[in-house]
PDB file of N, CA and C in Angstrom:
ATOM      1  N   UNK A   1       5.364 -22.351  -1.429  1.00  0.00           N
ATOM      2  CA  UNK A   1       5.336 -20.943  -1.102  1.00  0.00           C
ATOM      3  C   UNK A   1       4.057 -20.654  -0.313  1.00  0.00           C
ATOM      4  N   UNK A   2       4.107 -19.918   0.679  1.00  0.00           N
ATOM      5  CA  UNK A   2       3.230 -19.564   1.813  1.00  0.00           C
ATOM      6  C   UNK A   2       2.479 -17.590   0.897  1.00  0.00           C
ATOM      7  N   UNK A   3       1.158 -18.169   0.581  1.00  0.00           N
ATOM      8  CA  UNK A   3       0.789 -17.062  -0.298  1.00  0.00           C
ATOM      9  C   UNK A   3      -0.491 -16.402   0.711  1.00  0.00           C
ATOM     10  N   UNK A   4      -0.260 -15.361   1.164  1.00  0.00           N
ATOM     11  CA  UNK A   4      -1.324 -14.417   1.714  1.00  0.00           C
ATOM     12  C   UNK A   4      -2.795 -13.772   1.240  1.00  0.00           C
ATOM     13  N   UNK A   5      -2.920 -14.180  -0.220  1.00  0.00           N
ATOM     14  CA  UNK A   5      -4.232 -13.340  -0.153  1.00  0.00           C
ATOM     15  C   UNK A   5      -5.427 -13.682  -0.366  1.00  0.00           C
ATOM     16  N   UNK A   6      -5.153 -14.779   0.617  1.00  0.00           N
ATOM     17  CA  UNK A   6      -6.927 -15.298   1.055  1.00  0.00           C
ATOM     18  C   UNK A   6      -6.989 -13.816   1.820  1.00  0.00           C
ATOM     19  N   UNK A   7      -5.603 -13.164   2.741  1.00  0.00           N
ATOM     20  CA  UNK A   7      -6.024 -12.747   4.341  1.00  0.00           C
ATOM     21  C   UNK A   7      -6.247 -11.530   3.794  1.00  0.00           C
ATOM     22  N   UNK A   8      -6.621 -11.042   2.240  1.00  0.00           N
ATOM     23  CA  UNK A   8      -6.688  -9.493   2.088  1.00  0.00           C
ATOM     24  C   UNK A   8      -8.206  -9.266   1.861  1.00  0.00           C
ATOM     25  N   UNK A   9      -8.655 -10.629   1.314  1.00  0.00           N
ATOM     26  CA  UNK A   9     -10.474 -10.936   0.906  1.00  0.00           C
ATOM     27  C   UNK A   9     -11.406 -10.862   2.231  1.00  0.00           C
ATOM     28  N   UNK A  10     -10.521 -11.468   2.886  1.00  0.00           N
ATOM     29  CA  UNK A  10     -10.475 -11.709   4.589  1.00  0.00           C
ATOM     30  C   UNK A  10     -11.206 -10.391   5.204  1.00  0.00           C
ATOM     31  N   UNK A  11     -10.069  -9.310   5.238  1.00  0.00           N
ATOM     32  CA  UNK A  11      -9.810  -7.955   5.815  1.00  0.00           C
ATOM     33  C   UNK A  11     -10.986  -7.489   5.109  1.00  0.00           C
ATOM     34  N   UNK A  12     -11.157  -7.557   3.919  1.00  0.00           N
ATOM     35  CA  UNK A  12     -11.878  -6.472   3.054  1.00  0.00           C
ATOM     36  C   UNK A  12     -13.364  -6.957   3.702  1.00  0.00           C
ATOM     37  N   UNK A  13     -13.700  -8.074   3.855  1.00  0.00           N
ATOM     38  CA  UNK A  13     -15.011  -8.784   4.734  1.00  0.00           C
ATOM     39  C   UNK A  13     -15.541  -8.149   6.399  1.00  0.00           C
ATOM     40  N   UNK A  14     -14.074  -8.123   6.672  1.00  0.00           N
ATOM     41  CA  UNK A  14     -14.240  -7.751   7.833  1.00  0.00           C
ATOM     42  C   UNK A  14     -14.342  -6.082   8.294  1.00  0.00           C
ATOM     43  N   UNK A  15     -14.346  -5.761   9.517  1.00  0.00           N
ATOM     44  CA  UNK A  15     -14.759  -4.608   9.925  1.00  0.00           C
ATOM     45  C   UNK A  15     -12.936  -3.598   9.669  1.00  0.00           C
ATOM     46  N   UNK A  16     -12.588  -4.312  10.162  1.00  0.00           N
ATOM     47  CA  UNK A  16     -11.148  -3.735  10.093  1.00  0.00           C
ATOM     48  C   UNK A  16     -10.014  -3.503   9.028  1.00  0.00           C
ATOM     49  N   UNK A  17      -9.606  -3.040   8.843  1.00  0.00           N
ATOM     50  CA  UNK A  17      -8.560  -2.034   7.749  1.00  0.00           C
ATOM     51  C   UNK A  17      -7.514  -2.420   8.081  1.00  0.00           C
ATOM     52  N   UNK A  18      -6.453  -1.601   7.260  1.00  0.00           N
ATOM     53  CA  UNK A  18      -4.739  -1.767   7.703  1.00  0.00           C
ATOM     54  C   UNK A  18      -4.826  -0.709   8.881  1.00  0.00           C
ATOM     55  N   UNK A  19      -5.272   0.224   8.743  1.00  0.00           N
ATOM     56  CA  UNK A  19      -5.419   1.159   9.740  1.00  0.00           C
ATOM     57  C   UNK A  19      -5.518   0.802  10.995  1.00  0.00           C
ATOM     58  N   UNK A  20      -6.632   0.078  11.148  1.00  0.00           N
ATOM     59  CA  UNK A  20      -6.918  -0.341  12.343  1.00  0.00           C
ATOM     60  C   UNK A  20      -6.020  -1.646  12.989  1.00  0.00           C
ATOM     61  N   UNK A  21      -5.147  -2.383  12.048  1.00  0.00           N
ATOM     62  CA  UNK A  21      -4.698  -3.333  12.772  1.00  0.00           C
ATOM     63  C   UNK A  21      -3.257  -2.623  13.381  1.00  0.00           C
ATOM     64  N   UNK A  22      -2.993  -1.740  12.659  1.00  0.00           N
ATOM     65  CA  UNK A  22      -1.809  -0.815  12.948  1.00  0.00           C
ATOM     66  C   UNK A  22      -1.948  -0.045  14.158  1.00  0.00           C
ATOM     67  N   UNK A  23      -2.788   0.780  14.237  1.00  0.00           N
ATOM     68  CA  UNK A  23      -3.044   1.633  15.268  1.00  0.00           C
ATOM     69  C   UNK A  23      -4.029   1.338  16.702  1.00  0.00           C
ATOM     70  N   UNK A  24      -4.871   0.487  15.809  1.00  0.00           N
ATOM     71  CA  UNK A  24      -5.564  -0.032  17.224  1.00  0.00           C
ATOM     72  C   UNK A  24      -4.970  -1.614  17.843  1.00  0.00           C
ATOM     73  N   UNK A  25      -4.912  -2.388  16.809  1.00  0.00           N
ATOM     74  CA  UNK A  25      -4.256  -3.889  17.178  1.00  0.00           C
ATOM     75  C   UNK A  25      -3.002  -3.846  17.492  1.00  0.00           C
ATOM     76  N   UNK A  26      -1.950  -2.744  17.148  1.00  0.00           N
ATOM     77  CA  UNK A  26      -0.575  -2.648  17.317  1.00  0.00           C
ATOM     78  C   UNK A  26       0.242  -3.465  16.261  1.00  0.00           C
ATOM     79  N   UNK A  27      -0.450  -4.153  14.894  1.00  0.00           N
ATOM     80  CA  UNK A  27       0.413  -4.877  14.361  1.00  0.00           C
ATOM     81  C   UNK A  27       1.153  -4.146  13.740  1.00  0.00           C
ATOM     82  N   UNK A  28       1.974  -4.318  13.248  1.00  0.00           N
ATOM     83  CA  UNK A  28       3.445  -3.352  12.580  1.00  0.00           C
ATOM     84  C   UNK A  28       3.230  -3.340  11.225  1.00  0.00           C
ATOM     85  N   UNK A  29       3.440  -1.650  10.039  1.00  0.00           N
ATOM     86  CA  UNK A  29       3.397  -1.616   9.111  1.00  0.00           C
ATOM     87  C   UNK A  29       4.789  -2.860   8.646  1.00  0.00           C
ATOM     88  N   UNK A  30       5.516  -2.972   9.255  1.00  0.00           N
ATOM     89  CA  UNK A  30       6.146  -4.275   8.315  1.00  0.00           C
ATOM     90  C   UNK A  30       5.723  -5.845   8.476  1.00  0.00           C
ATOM     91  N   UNK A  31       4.640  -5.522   9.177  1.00  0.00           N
ATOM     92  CA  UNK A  31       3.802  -7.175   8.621  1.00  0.00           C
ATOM     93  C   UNK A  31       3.229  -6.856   8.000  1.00  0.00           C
ATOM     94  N   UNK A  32       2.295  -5.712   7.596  1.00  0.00           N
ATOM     95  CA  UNK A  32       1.484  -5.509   6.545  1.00  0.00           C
ATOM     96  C   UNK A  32       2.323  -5.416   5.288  1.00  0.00           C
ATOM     97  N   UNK A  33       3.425  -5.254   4.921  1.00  0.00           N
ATOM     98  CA  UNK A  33       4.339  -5.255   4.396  1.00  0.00           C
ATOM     99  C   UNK A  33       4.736  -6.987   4.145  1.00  0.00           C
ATOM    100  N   UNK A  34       4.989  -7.526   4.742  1.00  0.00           N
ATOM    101  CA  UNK A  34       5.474  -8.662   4.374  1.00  0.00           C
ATOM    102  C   UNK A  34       4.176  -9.416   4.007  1.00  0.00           C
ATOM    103  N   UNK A  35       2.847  -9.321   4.483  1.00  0.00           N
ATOM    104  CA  UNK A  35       1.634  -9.957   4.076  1.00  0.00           C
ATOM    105  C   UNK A  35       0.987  -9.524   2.527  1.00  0.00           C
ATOM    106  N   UNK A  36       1.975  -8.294   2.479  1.00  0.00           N
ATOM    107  CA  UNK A  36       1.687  -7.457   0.688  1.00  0.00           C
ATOM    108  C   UNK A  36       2.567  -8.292  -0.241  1.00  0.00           C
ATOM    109  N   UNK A  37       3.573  -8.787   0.396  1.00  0.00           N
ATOM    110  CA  UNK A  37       4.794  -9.506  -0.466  1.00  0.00           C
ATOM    111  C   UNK A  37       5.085 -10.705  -0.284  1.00  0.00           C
ATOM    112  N   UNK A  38       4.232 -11.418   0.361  1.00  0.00           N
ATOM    113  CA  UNK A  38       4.193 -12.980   0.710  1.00  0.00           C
ATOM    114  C   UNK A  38       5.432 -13.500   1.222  1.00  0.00           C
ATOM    115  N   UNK A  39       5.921 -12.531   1.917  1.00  0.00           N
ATOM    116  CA  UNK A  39       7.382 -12.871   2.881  1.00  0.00           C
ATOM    117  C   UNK A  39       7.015 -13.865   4.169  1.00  0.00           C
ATOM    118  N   UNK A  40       8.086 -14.574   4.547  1.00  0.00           N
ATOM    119  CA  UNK A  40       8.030 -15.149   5.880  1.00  0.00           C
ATOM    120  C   UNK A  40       7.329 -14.182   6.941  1.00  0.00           C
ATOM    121  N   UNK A  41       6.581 -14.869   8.020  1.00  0.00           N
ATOM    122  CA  UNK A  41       6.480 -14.408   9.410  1.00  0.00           C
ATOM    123  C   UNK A  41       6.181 -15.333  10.278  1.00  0.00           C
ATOM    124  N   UNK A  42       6.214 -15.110  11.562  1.00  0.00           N
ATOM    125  CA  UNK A  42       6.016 -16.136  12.470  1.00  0.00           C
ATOM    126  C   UNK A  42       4.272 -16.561  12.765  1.00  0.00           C
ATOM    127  N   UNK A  43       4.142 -17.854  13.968  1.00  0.00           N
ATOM    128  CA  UNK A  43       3.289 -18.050  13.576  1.00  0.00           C
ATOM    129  C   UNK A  43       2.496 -17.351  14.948  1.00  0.00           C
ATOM    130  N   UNK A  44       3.432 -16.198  15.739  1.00  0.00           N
ATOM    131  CA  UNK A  44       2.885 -15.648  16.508  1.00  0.00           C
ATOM    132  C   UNK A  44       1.798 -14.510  16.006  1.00  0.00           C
ATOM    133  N   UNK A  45       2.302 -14.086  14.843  1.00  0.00           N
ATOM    134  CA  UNK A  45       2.050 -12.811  14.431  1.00  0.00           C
ATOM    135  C   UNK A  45       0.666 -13.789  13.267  1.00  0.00           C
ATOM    136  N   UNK A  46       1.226 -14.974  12.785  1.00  0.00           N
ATOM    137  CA  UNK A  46      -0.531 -15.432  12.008  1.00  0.00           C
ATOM    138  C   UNK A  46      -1.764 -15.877  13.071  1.00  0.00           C
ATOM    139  N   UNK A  47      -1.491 -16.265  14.836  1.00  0.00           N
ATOM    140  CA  UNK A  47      -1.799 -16.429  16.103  1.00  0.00           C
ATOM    141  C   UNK A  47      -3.146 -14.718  15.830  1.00  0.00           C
ATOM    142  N   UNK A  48      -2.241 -13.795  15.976  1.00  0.00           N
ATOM    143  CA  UNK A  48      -2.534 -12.976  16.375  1.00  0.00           C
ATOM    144  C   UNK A  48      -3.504 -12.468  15.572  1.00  0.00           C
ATOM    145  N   UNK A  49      -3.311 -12.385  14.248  1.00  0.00           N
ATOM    146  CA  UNK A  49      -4.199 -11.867  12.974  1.00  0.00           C
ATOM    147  C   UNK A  49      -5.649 -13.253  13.004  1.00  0.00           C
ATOM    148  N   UNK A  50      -5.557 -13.817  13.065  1.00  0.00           N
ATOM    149  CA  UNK A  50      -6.728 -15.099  13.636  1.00  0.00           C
ATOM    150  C   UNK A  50      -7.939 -14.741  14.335  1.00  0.00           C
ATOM    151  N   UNK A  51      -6.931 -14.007  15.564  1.00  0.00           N
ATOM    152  CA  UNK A  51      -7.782 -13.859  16.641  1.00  0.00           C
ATOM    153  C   UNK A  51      -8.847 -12.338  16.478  1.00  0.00           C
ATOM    154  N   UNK A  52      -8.076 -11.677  15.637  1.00  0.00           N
ATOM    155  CA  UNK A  52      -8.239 -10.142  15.650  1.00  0.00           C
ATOM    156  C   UNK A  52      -8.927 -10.047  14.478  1.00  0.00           C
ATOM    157  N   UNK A  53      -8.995 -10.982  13.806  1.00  0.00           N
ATOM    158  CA  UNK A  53     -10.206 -11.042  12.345  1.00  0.00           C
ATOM    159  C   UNK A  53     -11.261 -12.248  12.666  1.00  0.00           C
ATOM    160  N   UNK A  54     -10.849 -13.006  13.573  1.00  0.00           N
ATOM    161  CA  UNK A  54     -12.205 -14.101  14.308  1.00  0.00           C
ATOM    162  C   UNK A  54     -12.219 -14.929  13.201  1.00  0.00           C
ATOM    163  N   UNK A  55     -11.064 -15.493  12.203  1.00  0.00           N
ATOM    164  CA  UNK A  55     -11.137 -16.380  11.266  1.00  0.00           C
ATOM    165  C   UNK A  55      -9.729 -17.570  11.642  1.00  0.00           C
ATOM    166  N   UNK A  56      -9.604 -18.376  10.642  1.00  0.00           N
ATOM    167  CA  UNK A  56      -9.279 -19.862  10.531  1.00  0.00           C
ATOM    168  C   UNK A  56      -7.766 -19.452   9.980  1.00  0.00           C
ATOM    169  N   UNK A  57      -6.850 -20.017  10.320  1.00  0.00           N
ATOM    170  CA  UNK A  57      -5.787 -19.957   9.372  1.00  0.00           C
ATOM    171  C   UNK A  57      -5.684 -19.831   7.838  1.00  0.00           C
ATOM    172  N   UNK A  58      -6.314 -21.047   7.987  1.00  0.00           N
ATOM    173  CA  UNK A  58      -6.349 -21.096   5.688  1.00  0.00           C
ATOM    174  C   UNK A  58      -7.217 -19.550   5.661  1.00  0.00           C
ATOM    175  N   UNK A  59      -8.147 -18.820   6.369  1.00  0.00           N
ATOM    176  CA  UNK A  59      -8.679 -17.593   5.541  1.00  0.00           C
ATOM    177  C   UNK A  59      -7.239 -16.059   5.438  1.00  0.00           C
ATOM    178  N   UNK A  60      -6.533 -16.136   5.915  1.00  0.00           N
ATOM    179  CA  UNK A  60      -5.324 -15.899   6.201  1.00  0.00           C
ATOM    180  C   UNK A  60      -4.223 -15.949   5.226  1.00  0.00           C
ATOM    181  N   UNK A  61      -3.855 -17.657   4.849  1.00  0.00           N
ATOM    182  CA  UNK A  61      -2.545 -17.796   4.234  1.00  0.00           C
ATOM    183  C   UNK A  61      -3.215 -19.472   3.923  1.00  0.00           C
ATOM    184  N   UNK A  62      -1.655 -19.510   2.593  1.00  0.00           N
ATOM    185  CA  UNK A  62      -2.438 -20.770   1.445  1.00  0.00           C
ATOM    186  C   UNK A  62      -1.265 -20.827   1.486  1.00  0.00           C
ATOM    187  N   UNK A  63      -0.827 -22.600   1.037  1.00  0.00           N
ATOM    188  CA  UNK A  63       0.300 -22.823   0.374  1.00  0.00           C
ATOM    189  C   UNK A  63      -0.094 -23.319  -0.705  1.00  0.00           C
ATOM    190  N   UNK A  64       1.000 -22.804  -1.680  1.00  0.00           N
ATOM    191  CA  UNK A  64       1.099 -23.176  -2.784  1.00  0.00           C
ATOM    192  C   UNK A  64       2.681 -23.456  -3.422  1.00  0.00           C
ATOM    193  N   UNK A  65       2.258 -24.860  -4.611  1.00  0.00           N
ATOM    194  CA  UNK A  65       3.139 -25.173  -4.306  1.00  0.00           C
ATOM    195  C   UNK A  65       4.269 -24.853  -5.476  1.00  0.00           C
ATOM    196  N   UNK A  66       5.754 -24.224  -5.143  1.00  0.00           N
ATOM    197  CA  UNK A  66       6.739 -23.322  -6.469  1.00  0.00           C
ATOM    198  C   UNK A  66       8.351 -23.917  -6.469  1.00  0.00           C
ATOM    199  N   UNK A  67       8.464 -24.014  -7.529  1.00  0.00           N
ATOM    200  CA  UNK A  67       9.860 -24.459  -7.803  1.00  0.00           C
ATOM    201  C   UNK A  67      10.877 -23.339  -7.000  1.00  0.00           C
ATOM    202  N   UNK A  68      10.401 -22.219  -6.557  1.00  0.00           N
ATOM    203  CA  UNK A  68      10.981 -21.563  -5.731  1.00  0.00           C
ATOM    204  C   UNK A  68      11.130 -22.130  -4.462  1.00  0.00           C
ATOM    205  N   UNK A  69      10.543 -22.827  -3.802  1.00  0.00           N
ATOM    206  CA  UNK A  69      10.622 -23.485  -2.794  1.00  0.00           C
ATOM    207  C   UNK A  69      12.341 -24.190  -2.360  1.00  0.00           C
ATOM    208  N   UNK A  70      12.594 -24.061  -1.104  1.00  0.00           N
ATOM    209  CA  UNK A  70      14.033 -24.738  -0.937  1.00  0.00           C
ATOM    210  C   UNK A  70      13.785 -26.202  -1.042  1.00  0.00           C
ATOM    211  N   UNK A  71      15.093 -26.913  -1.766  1.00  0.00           N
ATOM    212  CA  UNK A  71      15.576 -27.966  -1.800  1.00  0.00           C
ATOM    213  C   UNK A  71      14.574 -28.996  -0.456  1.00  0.00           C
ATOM    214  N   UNK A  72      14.502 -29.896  -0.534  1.00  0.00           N
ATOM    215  CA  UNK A  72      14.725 -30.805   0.860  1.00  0.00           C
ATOM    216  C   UNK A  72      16.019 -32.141   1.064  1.00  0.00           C
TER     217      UNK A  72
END
């Protein structure tokens, strides 16, 4: 499971808010939404949050690992 909240320790470090990634970065209340609920997203949109918080992937998103996970 792909778990998000390194990227909320992240935000709270940084200068920027939900506010600001919404209104000034243009990211969409339903990524902030899916980053609240550890839903899928692409890796355009983790590209983008990288660049716009000046951090590393892993500060972002973690895997961890859940019997929820699909089959292989």
């Amino acid at each position: 499971m792909i778990d998000y909240s390194p990227f909320w320790e992240t935000l709270k470090n940084s200068s920027e808010t939900t506010y600001s990634l919404i209104n000034k970065h243009h990211i969409s209340s339903a990524i902030i939404d899916k980053l609240r609920k550890n839903k899928p997203m692409n890796t355009t949109t983790l590209n983008d949050l990288c660049r716009i918080l000046d951090c590393q992937l892993q500060d972002i998103a973690q895997y961890i690992p859940s019997d929820k996970d699909q089959m292989l």
